[in-house]
N, C-alpha and C. Protein backbone atom coordinates (compact mmCIF):
# COMPACT_ATOMS: atom_id res chain seq x y z
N UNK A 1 0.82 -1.21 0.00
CA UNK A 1 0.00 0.00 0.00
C UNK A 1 0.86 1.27 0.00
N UNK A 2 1.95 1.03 0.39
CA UNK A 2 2.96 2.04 0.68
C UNK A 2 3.45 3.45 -1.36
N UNK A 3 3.31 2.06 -1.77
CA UNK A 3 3.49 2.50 -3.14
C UNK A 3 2.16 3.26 -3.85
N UNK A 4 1.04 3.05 -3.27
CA UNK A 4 -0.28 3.30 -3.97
C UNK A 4 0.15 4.99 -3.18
N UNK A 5 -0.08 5.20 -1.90
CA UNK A 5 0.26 6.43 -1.13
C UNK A 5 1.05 7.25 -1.85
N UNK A 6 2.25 6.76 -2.38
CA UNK A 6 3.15 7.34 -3.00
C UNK A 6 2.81 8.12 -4.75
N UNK A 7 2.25 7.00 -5.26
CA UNK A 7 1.80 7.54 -6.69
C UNK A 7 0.46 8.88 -6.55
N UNK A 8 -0.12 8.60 -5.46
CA UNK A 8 -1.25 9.56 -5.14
C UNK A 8 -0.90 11.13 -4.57
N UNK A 9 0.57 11.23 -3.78
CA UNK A 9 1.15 12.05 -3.46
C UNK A 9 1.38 12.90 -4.58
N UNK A 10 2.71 12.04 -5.98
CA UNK A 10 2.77 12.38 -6.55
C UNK A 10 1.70 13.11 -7.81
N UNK A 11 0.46 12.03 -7.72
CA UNK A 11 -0.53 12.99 -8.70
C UNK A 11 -0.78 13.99 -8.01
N UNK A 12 -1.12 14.35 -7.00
CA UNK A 12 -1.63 15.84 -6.54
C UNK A 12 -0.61 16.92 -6.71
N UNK A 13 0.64 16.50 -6.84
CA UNK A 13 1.33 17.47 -6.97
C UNK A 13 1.53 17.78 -8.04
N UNK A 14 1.50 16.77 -9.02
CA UNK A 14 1.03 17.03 -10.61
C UNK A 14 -0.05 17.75 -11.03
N UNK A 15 -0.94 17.82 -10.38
CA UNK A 15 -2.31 18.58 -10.48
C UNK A 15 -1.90 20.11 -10.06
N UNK A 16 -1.41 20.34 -8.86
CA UNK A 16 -0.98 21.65 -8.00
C UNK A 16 -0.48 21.75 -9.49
N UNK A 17 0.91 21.67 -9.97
CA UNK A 17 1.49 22.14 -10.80
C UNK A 17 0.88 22.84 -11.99
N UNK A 18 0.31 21.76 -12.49
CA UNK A 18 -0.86 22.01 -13.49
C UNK A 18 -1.34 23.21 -13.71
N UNK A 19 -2.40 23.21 -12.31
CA UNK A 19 -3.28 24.57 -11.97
C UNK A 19 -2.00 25.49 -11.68
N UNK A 20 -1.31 25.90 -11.40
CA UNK A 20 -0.31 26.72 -11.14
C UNK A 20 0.05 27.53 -12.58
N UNK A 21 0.56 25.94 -13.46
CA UNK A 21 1.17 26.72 -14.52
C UNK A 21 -0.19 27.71 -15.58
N UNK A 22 -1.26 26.72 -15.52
CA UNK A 22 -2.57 27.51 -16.12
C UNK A 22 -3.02 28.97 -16.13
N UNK A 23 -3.08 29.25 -13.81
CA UNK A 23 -3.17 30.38 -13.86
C UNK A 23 -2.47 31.28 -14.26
N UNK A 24 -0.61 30.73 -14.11
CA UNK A 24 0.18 31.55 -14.64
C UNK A 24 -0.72 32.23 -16.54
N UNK A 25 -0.53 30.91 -17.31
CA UNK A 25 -0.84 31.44 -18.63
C UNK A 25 -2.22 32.13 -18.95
N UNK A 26 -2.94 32.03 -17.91
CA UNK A 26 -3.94 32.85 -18.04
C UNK A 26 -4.06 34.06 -17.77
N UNK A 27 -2.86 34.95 -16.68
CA UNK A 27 -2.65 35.79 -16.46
C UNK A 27 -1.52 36.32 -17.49
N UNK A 28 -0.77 35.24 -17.99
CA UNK A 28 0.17 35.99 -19.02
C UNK A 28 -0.44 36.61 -20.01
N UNK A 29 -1.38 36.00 -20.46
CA UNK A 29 -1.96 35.95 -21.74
C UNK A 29 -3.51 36.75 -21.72
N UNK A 30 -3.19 36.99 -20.71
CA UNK A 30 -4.43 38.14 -20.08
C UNK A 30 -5.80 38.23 -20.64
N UNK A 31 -6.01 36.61 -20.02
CA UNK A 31 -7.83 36.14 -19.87
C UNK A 31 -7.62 35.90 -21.52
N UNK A 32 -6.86 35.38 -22.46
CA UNK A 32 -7.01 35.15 -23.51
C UNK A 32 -6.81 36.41 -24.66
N UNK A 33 -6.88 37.62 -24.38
CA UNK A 33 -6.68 39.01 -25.12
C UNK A 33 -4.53 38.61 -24.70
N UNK A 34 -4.01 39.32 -25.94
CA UNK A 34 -3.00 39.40 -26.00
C UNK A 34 -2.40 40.40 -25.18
N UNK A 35 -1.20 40.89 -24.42
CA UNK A 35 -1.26 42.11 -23.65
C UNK A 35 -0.32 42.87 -24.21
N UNK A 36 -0.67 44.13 -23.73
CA UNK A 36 0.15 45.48 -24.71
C UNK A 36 1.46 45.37 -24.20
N UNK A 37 2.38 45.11 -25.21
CA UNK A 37 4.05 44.70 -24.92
C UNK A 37 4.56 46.03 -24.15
N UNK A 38 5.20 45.99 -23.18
CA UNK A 38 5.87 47.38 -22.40
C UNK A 38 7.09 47.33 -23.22
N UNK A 39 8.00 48.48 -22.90
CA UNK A 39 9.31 48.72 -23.93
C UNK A 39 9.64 47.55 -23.34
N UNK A 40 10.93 46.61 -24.16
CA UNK A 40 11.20 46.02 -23.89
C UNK A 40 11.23 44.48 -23.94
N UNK A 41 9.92 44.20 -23.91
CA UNK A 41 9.31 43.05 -24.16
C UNK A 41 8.47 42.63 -25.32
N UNK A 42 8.25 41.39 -25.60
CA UNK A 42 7.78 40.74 -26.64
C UNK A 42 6.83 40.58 -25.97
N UNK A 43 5.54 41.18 -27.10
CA UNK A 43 4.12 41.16 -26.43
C UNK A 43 3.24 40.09 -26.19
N UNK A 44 3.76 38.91 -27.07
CA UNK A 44 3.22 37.66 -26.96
C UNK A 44 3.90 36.11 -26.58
N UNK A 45 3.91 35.45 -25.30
CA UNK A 45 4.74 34.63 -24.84
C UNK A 45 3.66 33.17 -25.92
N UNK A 46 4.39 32.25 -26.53
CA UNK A 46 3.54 31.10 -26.30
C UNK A 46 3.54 30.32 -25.65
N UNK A 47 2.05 29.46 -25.03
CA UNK A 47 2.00 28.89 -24.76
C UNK A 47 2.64 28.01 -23.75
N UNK A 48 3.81 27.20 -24.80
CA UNK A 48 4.43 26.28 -24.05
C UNK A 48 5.17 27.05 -23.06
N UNK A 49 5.90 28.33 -23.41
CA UNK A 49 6.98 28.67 -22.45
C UNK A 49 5.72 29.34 -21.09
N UNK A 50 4.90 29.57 -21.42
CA UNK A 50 4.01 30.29 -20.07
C UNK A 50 4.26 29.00 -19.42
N UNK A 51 3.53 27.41 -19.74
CA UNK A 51 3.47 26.50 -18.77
C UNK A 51 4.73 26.01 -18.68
N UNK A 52 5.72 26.72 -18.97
CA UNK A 52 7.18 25.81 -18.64
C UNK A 52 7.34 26.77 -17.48
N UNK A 53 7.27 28.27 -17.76
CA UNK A 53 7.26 29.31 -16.63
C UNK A 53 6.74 28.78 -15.60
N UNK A 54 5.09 28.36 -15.92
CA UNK A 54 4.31 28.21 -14.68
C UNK A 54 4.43 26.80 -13.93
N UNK A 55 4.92 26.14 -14.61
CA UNK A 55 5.86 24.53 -13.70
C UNK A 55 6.86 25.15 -12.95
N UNK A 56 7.82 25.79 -13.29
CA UNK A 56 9.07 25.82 -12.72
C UNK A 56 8.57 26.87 -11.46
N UNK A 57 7.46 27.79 -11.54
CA UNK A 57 6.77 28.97 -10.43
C UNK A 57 6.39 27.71 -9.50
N UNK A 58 6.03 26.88 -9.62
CA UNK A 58 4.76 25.67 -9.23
C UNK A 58 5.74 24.92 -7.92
N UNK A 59 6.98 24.60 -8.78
CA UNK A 59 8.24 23.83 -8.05
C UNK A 59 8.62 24.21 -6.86
């Protein structure tokens, strides 16, 4: 049983992550509207790098 505990640990924290990296890209990407680039920055992140952002925020 020790192992079942263990895989269940690990999904929730897979889930936390998940939702983590989401809200991140939902706030990057601001509710789905693109956001006005400040000097400096590239106004549009994709995708993948928001949820790579929002894993590594999550960690």
């Amino acid at each position: 049983m020790r192992n079942e505990t263990r895989k269940a640990r690990n999904q929730r924290r897979a889930d936390r992550r998940l939702e983590l990296a989401y809200k991140a890209w939902q706030l990057a990407t601001n509710g789905g509207r693109k956001p006005t680039p400040k000097r400096g920055q590239t106004g549009y992140l994709s995708p993948a790098k928001l949820i790579l952002l929002g894993i590594k925020a999550g960690q």
